[in-house]
PDB file of N, CA and C in Angstrom:
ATOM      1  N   UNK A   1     -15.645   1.452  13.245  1.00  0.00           N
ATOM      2  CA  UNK A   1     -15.247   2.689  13.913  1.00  0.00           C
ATOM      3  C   UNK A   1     -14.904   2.449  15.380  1.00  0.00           C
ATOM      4  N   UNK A   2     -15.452   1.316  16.052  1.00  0.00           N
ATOM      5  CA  UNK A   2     -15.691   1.206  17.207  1.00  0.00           C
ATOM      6  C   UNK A   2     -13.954   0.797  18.043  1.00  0.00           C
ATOM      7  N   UNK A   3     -13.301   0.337  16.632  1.00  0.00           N
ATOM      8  CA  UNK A   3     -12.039  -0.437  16.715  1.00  0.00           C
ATOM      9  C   UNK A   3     -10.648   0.827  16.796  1.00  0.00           C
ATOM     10  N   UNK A   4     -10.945   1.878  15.953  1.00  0.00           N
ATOM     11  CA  UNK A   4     -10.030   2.672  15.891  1.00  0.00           C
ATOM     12  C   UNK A   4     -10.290   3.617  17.064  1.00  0.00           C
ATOM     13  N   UNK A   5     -11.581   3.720  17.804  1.00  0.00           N
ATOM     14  CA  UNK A   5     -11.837   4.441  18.595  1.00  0.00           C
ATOM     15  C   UNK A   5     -11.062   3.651  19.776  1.00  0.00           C
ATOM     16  N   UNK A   6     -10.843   2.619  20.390  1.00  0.00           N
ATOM     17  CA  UNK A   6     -10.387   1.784  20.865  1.00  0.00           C
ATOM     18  C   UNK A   6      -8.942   2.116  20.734  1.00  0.00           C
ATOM     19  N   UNK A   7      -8.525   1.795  19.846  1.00  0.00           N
ATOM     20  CA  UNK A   7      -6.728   2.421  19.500  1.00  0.00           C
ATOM     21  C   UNK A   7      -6.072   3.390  19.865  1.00  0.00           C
ATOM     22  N   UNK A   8      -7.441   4.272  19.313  1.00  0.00           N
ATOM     23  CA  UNK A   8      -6.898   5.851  19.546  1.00  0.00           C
ATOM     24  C   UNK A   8      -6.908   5.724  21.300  1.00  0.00           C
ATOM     25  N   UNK A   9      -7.808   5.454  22.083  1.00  0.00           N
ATOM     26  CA  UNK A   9      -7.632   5.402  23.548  1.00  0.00           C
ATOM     27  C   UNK A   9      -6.390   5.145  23.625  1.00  0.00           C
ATOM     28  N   UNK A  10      -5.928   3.782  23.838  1.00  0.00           N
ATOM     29  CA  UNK A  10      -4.836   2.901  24.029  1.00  0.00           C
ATOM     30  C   UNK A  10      -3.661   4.099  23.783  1.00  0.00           C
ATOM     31  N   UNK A  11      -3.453   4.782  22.488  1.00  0.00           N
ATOM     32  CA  UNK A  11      -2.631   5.283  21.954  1.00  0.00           C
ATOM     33  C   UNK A  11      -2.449   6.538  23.128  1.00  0.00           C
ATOM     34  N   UNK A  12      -3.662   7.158  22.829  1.00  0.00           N
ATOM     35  CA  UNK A  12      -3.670   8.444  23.991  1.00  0.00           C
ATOM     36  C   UNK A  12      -3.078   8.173  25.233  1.00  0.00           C
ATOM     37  N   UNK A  13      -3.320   6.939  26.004  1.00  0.00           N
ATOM     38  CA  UNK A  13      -3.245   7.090  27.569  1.00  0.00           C
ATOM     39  C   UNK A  13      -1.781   6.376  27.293  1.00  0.00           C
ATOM     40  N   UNK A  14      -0.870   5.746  26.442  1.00  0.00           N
ATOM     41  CA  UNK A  14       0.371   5.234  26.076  1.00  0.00           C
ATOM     42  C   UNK A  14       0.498   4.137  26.697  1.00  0.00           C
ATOM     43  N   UNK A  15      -0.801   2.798  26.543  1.00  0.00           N
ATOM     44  CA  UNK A  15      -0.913   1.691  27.377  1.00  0.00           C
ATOM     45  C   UNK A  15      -0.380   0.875  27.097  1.00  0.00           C
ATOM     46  N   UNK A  16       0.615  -0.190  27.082  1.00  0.00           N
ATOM     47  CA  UNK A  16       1.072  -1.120  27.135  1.00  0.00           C
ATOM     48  C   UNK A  16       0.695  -2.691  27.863  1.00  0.00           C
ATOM     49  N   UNK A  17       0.432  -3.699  26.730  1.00  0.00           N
ATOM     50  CA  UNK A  17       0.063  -5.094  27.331  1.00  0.00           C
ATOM     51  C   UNK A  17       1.398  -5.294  28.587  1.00  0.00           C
ATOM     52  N   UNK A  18       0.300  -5.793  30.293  1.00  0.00           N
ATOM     53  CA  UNK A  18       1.148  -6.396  31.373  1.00  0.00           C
ATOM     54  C   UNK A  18       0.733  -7.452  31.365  1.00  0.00           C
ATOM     55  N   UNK A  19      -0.460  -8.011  30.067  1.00  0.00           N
ATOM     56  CA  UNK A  19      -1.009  -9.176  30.167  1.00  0.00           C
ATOM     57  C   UNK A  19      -0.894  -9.869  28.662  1.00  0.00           C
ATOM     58  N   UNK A  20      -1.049 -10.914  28.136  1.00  0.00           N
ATOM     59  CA  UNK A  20      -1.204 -11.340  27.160  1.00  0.00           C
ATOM     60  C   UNK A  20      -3.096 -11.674  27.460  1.00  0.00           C
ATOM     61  N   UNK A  21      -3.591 -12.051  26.123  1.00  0.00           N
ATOM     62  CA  UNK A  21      -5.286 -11.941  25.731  1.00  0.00           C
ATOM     63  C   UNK A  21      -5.522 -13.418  26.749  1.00  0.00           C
ATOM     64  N   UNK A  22      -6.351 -13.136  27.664  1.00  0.00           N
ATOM     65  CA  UNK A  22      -7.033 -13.940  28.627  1.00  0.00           C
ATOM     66  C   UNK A  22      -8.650 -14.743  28.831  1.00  0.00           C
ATOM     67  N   UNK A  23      -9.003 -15.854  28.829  1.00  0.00           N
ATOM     68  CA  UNK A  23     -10.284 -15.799  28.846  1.00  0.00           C
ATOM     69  C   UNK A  23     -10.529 -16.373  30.015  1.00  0.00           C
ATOM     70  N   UNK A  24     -11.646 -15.448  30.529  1.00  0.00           N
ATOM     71  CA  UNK A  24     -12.191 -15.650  31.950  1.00  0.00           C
ATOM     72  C   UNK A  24     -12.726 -17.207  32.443  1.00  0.00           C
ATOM     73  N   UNK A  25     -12.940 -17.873  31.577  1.00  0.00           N
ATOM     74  CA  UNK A  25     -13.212 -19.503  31.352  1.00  0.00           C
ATOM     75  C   UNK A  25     -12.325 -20.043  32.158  1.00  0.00           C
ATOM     76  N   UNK A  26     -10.454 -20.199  31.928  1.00  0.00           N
ATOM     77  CA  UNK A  26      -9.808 -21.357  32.055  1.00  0.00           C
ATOM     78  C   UNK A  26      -8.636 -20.396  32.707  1.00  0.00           C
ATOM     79  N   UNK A  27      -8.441 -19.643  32.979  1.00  0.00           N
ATOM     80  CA  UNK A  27      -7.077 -19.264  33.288  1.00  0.00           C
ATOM     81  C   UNK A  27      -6.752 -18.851  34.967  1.00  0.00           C
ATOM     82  N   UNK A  28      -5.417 -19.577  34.985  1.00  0.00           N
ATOM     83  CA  UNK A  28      -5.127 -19.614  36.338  1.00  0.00           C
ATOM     84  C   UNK A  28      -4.316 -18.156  36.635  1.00  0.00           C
ATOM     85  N   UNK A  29      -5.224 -17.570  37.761  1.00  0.00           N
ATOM     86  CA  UNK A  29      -5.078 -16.649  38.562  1.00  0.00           C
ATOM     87  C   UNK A  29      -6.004 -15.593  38.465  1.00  0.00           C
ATOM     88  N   UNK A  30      -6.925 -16.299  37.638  1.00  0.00           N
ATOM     89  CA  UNK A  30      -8.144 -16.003  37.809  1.00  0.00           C
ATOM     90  C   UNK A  30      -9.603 -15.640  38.428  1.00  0.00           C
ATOM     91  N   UNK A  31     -10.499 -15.249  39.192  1.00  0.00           N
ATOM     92  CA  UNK A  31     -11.406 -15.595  39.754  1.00  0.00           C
ATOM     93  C   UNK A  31     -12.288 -15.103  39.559  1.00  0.00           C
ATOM     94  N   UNK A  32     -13.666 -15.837  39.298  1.00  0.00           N
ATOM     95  CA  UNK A  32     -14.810 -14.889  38.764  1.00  0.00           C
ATOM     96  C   UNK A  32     -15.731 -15.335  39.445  1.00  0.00           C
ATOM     97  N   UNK A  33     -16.763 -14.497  39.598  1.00  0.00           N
ATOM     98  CA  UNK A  33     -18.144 -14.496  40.493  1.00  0.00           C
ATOM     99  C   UNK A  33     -19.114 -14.014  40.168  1.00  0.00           C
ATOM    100  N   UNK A  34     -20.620 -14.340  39.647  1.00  0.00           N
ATOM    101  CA  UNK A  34     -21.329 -13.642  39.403  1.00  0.00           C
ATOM    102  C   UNK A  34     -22.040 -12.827  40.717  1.00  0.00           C
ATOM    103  N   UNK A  35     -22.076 -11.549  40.330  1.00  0.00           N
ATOM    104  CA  UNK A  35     -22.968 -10.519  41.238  1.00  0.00           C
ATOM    105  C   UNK A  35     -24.619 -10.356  40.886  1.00  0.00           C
ATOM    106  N   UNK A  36     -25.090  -9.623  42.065  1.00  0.00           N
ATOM    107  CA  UNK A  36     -26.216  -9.468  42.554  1.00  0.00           C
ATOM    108  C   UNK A  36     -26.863  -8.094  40.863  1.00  0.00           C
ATOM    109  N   UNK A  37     -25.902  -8.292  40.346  1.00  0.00           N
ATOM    110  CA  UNK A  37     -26.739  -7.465  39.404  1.00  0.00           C
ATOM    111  C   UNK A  37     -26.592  -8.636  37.815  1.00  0.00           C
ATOM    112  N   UNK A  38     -26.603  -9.533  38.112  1.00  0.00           N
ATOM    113  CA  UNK A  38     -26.165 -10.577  36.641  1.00  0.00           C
ATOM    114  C   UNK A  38     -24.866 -10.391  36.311  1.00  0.00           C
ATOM    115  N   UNK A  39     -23.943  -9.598  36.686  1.00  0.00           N
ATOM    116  CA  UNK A  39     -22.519  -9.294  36.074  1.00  0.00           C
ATOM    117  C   UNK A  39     -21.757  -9.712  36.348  1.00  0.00           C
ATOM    118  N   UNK A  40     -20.427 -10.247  36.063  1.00  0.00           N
ATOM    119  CA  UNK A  40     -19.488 -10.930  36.673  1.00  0.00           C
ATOM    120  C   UNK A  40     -18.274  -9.919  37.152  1.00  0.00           C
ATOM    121  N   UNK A  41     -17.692 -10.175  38.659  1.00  0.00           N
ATOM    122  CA  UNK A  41     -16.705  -9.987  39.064  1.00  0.00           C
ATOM    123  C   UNK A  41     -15.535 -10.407  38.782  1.00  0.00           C
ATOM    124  N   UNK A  42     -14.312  -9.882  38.266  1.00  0.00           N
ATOM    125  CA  UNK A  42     -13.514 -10.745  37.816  1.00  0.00           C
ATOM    126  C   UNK A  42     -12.259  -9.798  38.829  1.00  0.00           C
ATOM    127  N   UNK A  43     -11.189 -10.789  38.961  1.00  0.00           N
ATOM    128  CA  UNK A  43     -10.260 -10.688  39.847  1.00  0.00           C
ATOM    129  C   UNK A  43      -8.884 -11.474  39.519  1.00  0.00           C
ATOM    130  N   UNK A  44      -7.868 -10.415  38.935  1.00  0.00           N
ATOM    131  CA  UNK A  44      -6.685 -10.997  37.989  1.00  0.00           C
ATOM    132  C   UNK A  44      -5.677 -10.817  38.455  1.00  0.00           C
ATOM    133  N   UNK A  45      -4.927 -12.128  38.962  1.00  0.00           N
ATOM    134  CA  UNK A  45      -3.340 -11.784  39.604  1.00  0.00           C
ATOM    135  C   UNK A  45      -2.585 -11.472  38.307  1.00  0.00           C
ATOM    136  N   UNK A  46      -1.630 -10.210  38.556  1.00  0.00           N
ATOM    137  CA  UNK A  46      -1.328  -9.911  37.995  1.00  0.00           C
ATOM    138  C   UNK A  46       0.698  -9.750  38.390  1.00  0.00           C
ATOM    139  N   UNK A  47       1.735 -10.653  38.096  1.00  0.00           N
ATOM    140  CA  UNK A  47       2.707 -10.508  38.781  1.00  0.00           C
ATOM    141  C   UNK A  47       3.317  -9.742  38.320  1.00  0.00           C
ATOM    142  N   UNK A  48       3.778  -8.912  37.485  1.00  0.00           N
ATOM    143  CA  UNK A  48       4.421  -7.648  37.364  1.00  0.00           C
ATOM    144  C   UNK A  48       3.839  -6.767  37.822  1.00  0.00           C
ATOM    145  N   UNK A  49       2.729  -6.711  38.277  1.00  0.00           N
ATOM    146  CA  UNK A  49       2.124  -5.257  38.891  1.00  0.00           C
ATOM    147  C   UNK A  49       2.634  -4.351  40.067  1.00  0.00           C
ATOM    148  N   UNK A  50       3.545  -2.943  39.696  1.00  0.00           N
ATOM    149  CA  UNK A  50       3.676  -2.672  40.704  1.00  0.00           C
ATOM    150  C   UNK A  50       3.258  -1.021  40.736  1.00  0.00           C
ATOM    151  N   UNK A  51       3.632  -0.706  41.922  1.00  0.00           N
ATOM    152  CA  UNK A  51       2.998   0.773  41.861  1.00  0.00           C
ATOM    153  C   UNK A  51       3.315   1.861  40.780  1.00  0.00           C
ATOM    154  N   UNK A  52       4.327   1.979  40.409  1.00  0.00           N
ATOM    155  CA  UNK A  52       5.016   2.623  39.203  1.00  0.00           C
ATOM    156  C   UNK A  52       4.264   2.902  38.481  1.00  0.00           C
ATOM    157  N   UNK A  53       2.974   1.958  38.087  1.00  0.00           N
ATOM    158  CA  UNK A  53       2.561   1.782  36.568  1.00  0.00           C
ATOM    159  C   UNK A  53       1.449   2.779  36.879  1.00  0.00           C
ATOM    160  N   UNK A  54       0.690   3.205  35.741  1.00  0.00           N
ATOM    161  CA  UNK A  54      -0.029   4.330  35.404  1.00  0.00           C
ATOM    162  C   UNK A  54      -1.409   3.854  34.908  1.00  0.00           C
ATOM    163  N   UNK A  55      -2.532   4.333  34.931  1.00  0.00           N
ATOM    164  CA  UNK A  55      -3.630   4.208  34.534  1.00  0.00           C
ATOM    165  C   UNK A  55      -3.848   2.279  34.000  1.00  0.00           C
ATOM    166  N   UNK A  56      -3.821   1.873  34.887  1.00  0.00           N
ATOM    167  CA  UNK A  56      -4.217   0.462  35.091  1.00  0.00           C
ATOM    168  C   UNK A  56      -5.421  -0.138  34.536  1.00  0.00           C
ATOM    169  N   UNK A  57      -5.999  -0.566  33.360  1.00  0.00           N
ATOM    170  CA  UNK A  57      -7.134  -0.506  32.524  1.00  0.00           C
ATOM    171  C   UNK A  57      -7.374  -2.172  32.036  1.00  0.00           C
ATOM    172  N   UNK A  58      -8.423  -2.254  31.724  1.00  0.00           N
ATOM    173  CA  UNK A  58      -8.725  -3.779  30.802  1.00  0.00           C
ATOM    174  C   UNK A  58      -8.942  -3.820  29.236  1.00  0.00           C
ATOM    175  N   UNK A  59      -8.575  -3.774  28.719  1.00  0.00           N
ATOM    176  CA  UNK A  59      -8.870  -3.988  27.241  1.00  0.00           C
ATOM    177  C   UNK A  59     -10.055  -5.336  26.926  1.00  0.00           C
ATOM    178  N   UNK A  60     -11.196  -5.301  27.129  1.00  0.00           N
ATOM    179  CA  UNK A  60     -12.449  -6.229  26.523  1.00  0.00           C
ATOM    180  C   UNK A  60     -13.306  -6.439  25.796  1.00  0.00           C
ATOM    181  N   UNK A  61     -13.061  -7.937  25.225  1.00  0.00           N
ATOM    182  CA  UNK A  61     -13.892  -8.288  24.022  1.00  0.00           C
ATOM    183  C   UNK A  61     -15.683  -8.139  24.482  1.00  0.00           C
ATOM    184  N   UNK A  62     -16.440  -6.868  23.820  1.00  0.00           N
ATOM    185  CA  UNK A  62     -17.478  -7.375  24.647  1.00  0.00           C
ATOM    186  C   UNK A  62     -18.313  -7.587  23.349  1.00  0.00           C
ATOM    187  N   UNK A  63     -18.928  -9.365  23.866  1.00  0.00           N
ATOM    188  CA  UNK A  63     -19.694 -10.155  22.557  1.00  0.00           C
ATOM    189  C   UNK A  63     -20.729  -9.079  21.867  1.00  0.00           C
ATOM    190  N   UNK A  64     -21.454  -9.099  23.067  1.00  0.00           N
ATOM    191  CA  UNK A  64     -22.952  -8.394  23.058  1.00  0.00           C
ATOM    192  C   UNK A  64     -22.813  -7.384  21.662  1.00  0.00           C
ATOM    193  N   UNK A  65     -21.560  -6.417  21.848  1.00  0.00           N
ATOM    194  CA  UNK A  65     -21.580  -5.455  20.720  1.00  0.00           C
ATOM    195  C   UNK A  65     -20.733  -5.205  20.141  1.00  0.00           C
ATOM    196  N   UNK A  66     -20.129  -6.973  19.639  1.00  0.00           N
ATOM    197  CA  UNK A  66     -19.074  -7.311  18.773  1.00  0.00           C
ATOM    198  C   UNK A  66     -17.547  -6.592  18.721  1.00  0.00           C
ATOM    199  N   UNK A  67     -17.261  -5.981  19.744  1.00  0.00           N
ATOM    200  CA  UNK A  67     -16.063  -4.932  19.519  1.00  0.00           C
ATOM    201  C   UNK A  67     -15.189  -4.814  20.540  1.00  0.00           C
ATOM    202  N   UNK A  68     -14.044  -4.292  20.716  1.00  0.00           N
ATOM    203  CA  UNK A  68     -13.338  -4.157  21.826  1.00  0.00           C
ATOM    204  C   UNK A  68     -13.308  -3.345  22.466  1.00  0.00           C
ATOM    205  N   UNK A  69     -13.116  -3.155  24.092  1.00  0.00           N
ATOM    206  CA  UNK A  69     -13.766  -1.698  24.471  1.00  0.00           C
ATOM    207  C   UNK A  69     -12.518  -1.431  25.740  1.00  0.00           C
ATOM    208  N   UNK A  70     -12.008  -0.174  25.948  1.00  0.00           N
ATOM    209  CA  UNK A  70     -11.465   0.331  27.695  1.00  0.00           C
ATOM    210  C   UNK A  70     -11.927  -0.246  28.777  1.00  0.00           C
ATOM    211  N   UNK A  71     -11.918  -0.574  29.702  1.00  0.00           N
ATOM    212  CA  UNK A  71     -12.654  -0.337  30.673  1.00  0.00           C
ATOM    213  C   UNK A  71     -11.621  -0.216  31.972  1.00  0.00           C
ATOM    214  N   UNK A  72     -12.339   0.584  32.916  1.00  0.00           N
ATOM    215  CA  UNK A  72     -11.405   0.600  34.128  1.00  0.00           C
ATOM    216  C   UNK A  72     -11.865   0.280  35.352  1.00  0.00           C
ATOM    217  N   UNK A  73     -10.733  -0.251  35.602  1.00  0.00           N
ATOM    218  CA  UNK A  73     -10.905  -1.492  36.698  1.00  0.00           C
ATOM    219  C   UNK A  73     -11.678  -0.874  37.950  1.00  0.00           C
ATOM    220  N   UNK A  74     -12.320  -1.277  38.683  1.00  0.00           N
ATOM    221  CA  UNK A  74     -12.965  -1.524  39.829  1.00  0.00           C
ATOM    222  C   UNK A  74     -12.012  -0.950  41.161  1.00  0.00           C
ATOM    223  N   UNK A  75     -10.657  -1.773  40.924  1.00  0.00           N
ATOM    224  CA  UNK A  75      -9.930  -1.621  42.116  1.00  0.00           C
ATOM    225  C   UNK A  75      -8.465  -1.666  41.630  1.00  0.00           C
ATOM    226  N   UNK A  76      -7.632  -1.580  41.762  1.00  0.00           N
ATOM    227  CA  UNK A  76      -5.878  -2.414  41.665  1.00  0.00           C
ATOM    228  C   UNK A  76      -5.392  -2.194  42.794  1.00  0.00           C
ATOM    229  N   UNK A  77      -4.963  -3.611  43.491  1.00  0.00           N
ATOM    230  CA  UNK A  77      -3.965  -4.033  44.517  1.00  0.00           C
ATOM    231  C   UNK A  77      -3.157  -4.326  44.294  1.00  0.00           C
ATOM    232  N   UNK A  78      -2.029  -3.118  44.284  1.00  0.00           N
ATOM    233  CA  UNK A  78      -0.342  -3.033  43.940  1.00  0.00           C
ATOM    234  C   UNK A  78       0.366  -4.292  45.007  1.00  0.00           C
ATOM    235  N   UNK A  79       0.117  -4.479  46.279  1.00  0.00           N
ATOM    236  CA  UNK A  79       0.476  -5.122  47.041  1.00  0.00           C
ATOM    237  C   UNK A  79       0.051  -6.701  47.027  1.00  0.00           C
ATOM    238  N   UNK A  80      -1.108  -6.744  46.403  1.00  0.00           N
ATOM    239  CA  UNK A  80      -1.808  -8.111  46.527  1.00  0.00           C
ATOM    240  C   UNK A  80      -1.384  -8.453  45.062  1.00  0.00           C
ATOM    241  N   UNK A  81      -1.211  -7.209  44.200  1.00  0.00           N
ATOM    242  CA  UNK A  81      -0.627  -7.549  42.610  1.00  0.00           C
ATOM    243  C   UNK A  81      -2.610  -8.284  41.925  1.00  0.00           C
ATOM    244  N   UNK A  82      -3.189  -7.669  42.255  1.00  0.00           N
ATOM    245  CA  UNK A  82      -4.499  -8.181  41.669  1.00  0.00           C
ATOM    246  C   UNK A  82      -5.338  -6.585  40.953  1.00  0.00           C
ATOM    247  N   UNK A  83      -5.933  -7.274  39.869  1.00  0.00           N
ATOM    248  CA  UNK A  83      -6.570  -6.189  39.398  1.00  0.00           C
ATOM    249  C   UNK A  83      -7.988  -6.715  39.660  1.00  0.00           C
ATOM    250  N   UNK A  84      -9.177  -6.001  39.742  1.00  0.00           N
ATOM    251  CA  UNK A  84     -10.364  -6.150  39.794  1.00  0.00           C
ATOM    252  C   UNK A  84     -11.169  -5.487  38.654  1.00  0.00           C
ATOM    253  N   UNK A  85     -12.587  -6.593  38.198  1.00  0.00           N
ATOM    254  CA  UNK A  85     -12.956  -5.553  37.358  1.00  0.00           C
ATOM    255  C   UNK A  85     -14.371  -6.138  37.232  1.00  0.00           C
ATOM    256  N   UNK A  86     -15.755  -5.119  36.547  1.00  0.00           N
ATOM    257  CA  UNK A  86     -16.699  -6.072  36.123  1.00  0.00           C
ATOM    258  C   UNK A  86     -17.174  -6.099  34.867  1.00  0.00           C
ATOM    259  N   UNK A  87     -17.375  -7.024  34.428  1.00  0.00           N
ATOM    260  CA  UNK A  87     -17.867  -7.516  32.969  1.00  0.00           C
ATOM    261  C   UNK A  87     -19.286  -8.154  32.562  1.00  0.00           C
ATOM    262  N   UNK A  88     -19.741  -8.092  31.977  1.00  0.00           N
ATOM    263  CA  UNK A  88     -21.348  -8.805  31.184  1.00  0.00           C
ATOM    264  C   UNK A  88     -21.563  -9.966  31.045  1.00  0.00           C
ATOM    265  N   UNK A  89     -20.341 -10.849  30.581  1.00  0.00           N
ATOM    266  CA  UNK A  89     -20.257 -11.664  29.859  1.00  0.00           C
ATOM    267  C   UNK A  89     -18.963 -12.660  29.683  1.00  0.00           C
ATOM    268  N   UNK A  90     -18.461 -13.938  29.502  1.00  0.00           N
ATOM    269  CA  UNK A  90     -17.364 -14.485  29.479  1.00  0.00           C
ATOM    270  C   UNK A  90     -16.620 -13.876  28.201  1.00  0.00           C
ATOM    271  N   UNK A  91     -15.396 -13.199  27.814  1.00  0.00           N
ATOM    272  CA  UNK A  91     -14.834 -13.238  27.059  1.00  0.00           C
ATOM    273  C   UNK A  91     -13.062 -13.134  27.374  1.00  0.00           C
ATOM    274  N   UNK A  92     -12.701 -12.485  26.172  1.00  0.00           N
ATOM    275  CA  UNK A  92     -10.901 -12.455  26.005  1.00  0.00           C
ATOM    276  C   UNK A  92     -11.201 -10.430  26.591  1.00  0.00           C
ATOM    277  N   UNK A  93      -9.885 -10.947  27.685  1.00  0.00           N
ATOM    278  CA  UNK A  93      -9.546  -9.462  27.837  1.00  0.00           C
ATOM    279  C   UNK A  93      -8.213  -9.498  27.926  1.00  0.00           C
ATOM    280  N   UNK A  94      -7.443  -8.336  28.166  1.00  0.00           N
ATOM    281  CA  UNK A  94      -6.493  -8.099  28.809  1.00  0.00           C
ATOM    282  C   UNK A  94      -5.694  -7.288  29.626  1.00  0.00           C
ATOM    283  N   UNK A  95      -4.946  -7.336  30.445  1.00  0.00           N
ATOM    284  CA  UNK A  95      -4.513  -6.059  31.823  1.00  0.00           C
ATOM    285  C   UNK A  95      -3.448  -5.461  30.628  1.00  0.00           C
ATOM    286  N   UNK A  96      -3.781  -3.834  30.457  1.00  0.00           N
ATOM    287  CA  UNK A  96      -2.807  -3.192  30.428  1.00  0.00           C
ATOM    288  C   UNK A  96      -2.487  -2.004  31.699  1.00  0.00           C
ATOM    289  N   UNK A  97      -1.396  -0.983  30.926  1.00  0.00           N
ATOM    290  CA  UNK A  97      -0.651  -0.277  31.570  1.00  0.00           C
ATOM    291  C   UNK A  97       0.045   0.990  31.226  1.00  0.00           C
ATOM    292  N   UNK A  98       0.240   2.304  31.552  1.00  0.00           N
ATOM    293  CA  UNK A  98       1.252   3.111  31.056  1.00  0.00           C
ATOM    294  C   UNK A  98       2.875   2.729  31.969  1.00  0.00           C
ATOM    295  N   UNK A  99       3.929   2.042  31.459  1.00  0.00           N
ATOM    296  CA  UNK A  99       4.607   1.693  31.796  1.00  0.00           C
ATOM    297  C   UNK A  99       5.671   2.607  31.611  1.00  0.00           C
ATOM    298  N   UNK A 100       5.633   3.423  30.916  1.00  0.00           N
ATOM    299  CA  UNK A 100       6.736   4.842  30.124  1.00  0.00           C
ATOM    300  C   UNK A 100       7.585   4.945  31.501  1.00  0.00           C
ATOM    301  N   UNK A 101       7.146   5.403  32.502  1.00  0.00           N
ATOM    302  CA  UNK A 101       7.430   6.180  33.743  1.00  0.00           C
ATOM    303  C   UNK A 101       7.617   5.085  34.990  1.00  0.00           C
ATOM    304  N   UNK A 102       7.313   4.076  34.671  1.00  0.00           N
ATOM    305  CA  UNK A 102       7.395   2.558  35.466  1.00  0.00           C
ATOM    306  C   UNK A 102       9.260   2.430  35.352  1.00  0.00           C
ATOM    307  N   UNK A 103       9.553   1.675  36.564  1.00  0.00           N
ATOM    308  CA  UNK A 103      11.196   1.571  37.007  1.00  0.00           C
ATOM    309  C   UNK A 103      12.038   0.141  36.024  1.00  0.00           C
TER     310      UNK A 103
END
């Protein structure tokens, strides 16, 4: 259930991949940091990012409770083209976007 609930989001807010599936491990333009609460900071250049785009979100694998989940970002720097976000755990995520209304 946890999967279609997931969809149906995606579907609702009309998000579109600006990223292909990423793991916080190995990928360049990356940067991660663990914080003062056990959680990791993660920080994703993102080069198509520009102001245009709409509800700026992460799509993440989270292990802990086997499923894929929304989450929204921390910060987005249209200018720096970086998304920010925090997570639990190393996994696959990815930057989407409502791009409908994007130039």
């Amino acid at each position: 259930a946890a999967i279609e609930n997931t969809i149906k989001e995606i579907e609702e807010k009309n998000l579109d991949f600006l990223t292909g599936f990423m793991s916080l491990e190995a990928e360049e333009g990356v940067t991660v940091e663990k914080n003062e609460n056990g959680k990791y900071d993660v920080t994703v250049q993102v080069p198509i990012l520009k102001d245009t785009l709409k509800d700026v979100n992460i799509l993440y694998y989270n292990k802990e409770l086997k499923s894929w989940e929304i989450i929204e970002p921390a910060a987005v720097d249209f200018e720096k083209q970086t998304v920010e976000f925090e997570v639990e755990d190393f996994s696959l995520f990815a930057v989407l976007a409502n791009i409908e209304e994007a130039e």
